[in-house]
Protein backbone atom coordinates (compact mmCIF):
# COMPACT_ATOMS: atom_id res chain seq x y z
CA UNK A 1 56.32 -28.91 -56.42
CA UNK A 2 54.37 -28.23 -53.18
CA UNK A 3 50.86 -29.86 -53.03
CA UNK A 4 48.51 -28.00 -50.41
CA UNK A 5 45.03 -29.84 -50.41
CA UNK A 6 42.18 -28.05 -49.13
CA UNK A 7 41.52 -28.76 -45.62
CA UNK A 8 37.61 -28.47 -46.36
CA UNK A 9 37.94 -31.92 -48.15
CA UNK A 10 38.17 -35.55 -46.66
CA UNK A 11 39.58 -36.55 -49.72
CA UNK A 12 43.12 -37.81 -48.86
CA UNK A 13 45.67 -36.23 -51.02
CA UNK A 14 49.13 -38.39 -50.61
CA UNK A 15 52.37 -37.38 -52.35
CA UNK A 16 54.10 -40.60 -52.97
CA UNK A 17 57.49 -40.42 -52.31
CA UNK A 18 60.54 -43.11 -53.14
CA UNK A 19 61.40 -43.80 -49.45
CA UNK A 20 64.34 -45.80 -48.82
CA UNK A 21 63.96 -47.91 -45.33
CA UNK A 22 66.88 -50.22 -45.19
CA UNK A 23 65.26 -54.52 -44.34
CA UNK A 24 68.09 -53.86 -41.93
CA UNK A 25 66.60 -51.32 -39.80
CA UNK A 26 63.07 -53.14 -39.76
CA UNK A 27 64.75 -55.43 -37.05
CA UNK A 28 62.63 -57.39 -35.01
CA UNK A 29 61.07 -57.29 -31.56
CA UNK A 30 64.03 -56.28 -29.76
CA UNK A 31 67.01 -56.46 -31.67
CA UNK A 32 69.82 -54.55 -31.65
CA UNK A 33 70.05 -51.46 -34.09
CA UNK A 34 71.75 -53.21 -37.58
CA UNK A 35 72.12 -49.07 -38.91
CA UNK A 36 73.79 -46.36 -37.27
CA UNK A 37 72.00 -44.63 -39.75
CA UNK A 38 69.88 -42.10 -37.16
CA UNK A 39 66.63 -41.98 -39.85
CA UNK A 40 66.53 -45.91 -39.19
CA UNK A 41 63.44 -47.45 -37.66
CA UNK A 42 62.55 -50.10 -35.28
CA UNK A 43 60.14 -51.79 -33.64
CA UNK A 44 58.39 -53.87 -30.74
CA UNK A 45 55.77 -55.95 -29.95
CA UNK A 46 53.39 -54.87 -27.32
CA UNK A 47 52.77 -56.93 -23.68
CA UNK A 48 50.49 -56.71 -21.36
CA UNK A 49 51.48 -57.56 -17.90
CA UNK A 50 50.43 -60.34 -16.20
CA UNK A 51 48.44 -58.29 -13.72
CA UNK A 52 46.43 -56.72 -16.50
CA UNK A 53 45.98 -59.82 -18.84
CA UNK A 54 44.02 -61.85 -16.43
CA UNK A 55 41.33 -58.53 -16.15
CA UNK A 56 39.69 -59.34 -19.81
CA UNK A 57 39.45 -61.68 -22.62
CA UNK A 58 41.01 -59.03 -25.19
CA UNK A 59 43.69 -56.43 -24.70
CA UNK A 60 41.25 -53.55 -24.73
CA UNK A 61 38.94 -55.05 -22.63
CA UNK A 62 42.34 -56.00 -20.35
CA UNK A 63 43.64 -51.94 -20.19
CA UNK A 64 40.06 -50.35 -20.24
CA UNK A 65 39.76 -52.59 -16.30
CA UNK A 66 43.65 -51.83 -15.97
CA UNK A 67 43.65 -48.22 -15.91
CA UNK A 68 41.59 -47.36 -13.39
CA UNK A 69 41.18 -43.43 -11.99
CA UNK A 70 43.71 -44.96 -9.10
CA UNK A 71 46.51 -45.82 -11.36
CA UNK A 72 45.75 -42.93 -13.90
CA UNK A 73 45.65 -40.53 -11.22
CA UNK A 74 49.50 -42.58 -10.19
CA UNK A 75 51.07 -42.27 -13.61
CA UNK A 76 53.80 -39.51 -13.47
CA UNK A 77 54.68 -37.54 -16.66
CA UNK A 78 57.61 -38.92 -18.89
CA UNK A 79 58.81 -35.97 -19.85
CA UNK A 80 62.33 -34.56 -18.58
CA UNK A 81 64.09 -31.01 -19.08
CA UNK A 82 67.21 -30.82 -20.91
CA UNK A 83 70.28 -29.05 -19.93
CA UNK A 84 72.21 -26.73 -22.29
CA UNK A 85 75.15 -29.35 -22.41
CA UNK A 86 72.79 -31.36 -23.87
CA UNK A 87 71.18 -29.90 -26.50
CA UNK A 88 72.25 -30.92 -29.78
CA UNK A 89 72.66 -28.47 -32.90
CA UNK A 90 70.83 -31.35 -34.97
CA UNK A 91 68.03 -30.96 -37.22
CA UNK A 92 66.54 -34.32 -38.93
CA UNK A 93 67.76 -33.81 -42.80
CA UNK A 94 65.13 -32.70 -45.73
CA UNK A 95 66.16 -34.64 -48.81
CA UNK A 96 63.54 -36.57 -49.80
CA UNK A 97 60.66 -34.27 -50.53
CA UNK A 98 57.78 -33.39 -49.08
CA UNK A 99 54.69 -35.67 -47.75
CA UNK A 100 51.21 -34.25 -47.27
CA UNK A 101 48.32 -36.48 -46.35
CA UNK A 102 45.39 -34.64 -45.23
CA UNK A 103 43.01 -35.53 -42.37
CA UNK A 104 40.17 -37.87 -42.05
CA UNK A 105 36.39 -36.81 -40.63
CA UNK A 106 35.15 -38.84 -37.37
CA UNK A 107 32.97 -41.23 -38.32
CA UNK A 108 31.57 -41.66 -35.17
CA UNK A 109 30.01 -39.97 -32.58
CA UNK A 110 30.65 -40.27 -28.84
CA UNK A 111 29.76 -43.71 -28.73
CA UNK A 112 30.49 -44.96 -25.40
CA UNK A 113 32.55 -48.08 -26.30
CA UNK A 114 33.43 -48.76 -22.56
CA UNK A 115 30.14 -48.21 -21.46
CA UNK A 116 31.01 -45.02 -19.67
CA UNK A 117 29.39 -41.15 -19.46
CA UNK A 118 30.94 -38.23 -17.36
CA UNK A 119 31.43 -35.08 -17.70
CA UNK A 120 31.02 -33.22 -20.48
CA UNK A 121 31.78 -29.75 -21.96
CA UNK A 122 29.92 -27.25 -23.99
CA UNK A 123 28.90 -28.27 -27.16
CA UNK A 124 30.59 -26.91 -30.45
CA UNK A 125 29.54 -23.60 -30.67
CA UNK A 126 30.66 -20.08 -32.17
CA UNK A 127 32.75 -19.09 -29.66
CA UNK A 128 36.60 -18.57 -30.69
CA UNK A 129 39.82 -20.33 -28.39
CA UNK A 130 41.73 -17.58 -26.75
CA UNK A 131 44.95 -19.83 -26.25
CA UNK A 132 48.42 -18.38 -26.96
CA UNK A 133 50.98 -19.06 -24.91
CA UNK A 134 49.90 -19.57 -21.68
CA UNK A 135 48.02 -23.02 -21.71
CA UNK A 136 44.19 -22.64 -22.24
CA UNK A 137 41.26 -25.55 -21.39
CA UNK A 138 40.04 -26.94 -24.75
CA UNK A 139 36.81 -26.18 -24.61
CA UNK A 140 34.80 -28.73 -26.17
CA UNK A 141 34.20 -32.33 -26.20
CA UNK A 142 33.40 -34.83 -28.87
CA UNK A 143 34.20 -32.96 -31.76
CA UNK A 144 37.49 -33.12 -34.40
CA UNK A 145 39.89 -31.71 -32.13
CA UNK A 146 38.80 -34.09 -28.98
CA UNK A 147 38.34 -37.34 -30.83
CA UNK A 148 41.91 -37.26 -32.46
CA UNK A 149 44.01 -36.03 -29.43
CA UNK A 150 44.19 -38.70 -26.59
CA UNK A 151 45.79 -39.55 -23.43
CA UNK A 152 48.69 -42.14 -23.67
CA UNK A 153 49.43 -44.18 -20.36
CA UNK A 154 51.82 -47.32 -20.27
CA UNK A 155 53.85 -49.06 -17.58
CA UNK A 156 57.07 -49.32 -17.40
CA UNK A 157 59.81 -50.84 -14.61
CA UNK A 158 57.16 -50.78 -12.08
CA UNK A 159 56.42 -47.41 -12.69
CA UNK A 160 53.05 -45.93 -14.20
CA UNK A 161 53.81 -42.94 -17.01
CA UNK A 162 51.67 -40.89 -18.87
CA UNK A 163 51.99 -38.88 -21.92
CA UNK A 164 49.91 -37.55 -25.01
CA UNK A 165 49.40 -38.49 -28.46
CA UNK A 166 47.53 -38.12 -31.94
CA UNK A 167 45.59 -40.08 -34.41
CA UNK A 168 47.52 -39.38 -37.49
CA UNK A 169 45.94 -40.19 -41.28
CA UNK A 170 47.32 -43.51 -42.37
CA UNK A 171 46.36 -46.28 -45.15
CA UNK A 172 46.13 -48.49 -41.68
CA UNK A 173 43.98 -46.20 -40.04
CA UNK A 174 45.48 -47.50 -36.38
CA UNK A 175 48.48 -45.02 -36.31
CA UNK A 176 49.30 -42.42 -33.30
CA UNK A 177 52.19 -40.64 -33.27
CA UNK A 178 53.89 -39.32 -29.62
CA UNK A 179 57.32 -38.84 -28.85
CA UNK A 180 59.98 -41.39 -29.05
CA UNK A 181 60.63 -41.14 -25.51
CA UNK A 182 57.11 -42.10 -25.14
CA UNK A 183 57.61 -45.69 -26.41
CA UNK A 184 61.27 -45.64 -25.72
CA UNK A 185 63.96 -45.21 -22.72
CA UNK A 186 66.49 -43.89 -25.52
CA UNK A 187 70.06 -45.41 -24.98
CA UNK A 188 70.55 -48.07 -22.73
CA UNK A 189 66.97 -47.40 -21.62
CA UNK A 190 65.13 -50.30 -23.83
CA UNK A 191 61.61 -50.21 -24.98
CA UNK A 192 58.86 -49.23 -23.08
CA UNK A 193 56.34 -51.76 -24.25
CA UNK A 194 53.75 -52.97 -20.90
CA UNK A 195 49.78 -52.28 -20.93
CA UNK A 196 50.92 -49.32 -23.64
CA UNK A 197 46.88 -47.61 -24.58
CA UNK A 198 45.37 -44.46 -25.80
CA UNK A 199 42.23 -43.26 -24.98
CA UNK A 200 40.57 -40.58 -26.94
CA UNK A 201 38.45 -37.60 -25.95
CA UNK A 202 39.47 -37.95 -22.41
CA UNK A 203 38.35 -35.84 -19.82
CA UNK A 204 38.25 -36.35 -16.17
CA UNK A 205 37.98 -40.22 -15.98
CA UNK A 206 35.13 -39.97 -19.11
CA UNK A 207 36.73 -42.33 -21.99
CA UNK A 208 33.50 -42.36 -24.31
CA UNK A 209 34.85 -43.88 -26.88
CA UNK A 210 37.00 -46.63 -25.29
CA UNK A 211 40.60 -47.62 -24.14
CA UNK A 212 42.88 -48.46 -26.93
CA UNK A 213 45.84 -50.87 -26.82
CA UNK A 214 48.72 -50.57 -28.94
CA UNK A 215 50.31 -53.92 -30.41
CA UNK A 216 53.54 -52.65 -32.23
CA UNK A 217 55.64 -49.48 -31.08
CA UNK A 218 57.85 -47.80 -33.32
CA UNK A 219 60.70 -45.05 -33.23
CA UNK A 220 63.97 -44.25 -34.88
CA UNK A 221 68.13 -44.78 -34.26
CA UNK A 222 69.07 -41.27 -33.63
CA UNK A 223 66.40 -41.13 -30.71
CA UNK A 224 67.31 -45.01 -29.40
CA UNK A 225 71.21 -45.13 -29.82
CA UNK A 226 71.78 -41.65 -29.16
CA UNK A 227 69.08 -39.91 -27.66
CA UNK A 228 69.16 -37.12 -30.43
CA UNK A 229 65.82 -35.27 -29.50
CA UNK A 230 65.70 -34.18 -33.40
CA UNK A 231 64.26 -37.89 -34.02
CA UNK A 232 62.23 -38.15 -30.94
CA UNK A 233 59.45 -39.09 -32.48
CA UNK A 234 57.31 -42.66 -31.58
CA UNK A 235 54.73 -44.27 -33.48
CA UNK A 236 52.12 -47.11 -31.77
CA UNK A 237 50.42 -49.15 -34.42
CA UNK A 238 46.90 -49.82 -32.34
CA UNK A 239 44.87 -53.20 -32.00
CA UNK A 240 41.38 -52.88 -33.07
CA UNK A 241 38.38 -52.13 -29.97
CA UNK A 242 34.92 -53.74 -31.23
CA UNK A 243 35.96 -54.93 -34.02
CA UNK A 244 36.36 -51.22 -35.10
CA UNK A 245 39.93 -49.27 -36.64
CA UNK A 246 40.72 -46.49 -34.23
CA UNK A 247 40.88 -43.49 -37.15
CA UNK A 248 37.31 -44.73 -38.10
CA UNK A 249 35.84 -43.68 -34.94
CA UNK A 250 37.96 -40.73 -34.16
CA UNK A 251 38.91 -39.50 -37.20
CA UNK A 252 42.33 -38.34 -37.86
CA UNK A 253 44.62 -35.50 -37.95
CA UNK A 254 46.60 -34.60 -41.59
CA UNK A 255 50.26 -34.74 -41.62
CA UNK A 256 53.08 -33.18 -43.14
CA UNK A 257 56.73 -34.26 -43.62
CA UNK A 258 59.55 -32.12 -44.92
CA UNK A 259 57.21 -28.89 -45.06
CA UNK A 260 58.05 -25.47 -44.24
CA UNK A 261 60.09 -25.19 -41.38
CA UNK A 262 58.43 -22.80 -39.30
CA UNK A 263 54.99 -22.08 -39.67
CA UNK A 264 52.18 -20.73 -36.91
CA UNK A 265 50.34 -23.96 -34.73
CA UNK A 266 47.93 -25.06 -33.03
CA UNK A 267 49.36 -27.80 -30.26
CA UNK A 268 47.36 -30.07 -27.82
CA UNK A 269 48.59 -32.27 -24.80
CA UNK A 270 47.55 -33.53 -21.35
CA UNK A 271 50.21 -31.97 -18.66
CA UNK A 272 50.98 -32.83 -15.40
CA UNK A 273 52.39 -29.46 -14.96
CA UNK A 274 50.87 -26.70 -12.49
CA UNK A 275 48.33 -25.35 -13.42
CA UNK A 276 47.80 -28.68 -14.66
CA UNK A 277 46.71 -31.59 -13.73
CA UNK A 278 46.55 -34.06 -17.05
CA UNK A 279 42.91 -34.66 -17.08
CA UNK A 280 41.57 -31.96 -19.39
CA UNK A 281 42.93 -31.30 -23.06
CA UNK A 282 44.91 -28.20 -23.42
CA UNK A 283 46.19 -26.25 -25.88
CA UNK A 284 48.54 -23.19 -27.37
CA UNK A 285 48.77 -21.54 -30.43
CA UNK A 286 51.72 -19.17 -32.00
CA UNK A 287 54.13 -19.13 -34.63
CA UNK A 288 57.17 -21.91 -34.14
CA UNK A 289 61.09 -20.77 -34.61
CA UNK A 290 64.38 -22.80 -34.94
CA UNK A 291 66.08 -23.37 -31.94
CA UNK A 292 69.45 -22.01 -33.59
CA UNK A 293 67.51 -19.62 -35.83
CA UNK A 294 68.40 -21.54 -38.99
CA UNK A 295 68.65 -25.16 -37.67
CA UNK A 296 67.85 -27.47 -34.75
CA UNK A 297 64.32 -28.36 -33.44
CA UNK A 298 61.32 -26.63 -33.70
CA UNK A 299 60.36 -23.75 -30.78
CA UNK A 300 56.63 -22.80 -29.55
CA UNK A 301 55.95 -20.41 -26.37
CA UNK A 302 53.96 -22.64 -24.70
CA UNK A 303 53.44 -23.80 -20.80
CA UNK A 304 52.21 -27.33 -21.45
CA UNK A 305 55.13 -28.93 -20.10
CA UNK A 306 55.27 -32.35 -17.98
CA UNK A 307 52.70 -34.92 -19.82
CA UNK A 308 52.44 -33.04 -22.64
CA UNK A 309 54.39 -35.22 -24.31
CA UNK A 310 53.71 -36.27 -27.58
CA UNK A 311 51.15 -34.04 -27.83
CA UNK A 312 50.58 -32.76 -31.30
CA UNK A 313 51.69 -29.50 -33.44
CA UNK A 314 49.20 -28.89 -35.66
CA UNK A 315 49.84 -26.59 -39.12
CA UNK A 316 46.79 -24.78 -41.25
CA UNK A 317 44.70 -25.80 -37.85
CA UNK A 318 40.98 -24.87 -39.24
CA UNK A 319 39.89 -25.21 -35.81
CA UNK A 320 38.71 -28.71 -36.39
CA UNK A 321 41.98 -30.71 -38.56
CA UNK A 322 45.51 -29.45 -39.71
CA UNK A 323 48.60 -30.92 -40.57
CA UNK A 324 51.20 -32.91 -37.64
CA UNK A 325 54.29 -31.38 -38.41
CA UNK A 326 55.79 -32.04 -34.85
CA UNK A 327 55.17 -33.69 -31.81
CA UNK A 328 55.99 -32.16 -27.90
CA UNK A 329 59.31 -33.36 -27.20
CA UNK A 330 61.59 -31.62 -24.11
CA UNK A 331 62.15 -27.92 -22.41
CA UNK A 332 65.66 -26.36 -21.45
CA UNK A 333 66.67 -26.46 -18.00
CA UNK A 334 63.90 -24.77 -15.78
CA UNK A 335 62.20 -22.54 -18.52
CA UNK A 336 58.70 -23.93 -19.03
CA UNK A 337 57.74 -21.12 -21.06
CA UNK A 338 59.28 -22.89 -23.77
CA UNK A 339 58.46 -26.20 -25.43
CA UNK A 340 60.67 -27.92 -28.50
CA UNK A 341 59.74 -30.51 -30.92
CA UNK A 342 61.53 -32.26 -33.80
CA UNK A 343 61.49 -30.99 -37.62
CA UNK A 344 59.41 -33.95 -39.44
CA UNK A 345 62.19 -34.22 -41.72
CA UNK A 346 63.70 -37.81 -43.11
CA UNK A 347 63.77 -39.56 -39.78
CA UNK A 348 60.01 -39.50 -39.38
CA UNK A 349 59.38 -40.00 -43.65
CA UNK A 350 61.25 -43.34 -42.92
CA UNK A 351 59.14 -43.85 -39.94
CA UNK A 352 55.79 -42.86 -41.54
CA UNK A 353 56.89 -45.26 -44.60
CA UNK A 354 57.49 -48.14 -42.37
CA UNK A 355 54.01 -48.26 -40.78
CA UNK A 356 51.34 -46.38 -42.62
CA UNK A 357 49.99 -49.76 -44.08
CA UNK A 358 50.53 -52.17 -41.34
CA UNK A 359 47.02 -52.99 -40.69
């Protein structure tokens, strides 16, 4: 049976599921896949680089004087296309029943962690989002929608990258979810692990409520060993900023694993793109496909391409909270009218499992 909680509730409503993760596939910082089971999950420790450590006492304090507009303004998008060749006629699997775990208010205003102010939009007000498929500005600041979605910038081989991400509900309440390709090079690429932060309710170099550091990255086999983009899906477990849990400032968005397969979203990211330029939130809405009309990934028109990535699909979107079911993930060849993300199937019930409660 289906459980649908009300999104007008903050009352988290879990379906507890019996989720087998293999010890094996919680391998440590590093280590080589033990499972060529794709639904496996691994993980990483965090670094900062040496550059970056000796700017602050603490991690945050470290990346909040790392990331300047310089090397924000630097940071290319992560994202690649995918050729036809390449496109695999994959789904992840939907065995294990469904998860639902509904979103979590903001506790917290705009509260200027970093001790910054900037620009600002217009304040929540009646008018509606015209988005649809072309990309459209978010248009406010500071409220649900703002607070949860967040820029995600790490280093990587000398290189400065940028994607997006989301504060998804969690016992932890430190868990954002991007794309696996976000926190990982896929095969032979290794983990992508230096000065990894978020920052919430960006917005043209205004980070009101602080630069967030990531100490554990997660993602699963298929992505890693084989670069399946049906599992490219990455979690960062985050450090806490103040002495404060990042999903008790922001808030948090619901999710939902092994759902419905294709249901109408709303989806948020930070491109790099034209029009873009991966300093303002934007967002599409429309009803999602299969990319093989019964299988394969999920398929939004959408033109938030190039540091979009990561950027979350939100179900039963109320205009404030909804439900993750996928996360921005690659485009075919030169269309960008089109964007795919992975089914939440298995894979990412594993991968939710594995770090919901590490606090």
């Amino acid at each position: 049976m289906r459980l649908r909680p009300s999104l007008r509730t903050t009352t988290l409503t879990i379906v507890t599921l019996a989720v087998t993760v293999l010890p094996s596939t919680m391998a440590a910082t590093g280590a080589a896949a033990a499972s060529a089971d794709p639904a496996g999950v691994r993980s990483t420790s965090v670094k900062l680089s040496p550059e970056a450590a000796a700017l602050g006492s603490t991690p945050e304090i470290a990346l909040a004087r790392f990331w300047t507009k310089e090397r924000i303004a630097a940071a290319r998008p992560a994202d690649n296309g995918v050729s036809l060749a390449e496109l695999r006629k994959t789904a992840q699997s939907s065995v294990l029943g469904e998860t639902v775990v509904a979103g979590l208010a903001p506790r917290a205003s705009a509260a200027n962690l970093d001790g910054r102010s900037g620009a600002a939009k217009a304040g929540r007000g009646d008018a509606s989002v015209m988005a649809g498929a072309v990309g459209t500005s978010w248009p406010w600041r500071h409220d649900w929608v703002s607070l949860t979605n967040g820029k995600v910038l790490y280093q990587h081989n000398g290189g400065l990258w940028h994607c997006s991400g989301v504060v998804v509900s969690s016992e932890a309440r430190n868990t954002v979810f991007t794309a696996g390709h976000c926190v990982h090079g896929g095969p032979g690429g290794g983990w992508q692990n230096t000065n990894w932060t978020f920052i919430p309710d960006y917005y043209y170099g205004d980070r009101p409520l602080g630069t967030w550091s990531a100490r554990q990255l997660w993602s699963l086999n298929g992505w890693m060993n084989n670069g399946d983009r049906a599992y490219d899906v990455g979690v960062a477990v985050m450090h806490l900023n103040a002495g404060r849990r990042l999903a008790d400032v922001t808030g948090s968005q619901g999710i939902r694993i092994n759902g419905p397969a294709t249901p109408s979203v709303w989806h948020f990211g930070f491109p790099l793109n034209s029009p873009f330029d991966g300093e303002d939130l934007i967002t599409c809405d429309g009803a999602t496909s299969r990319r093989y009309v019964l299988w394969g990934d999920l398929k939004l028109a959408c033109t938030i391409q190039g540091g979009g990535s990561g950027g979350a699909w939100l179900a039963d979107f109320n205009g404030n909270s909804g439900y993750t079911i996928s996360v921005n993930s690659y485009h075919v060849g030169n269309d960008l009218t089109q964007i795919y993300g992975p089914y939440f199937g298995d894979g990412v019930s594993n991968l939710y499992a594995a770090v919901r409660n590490l606090s």
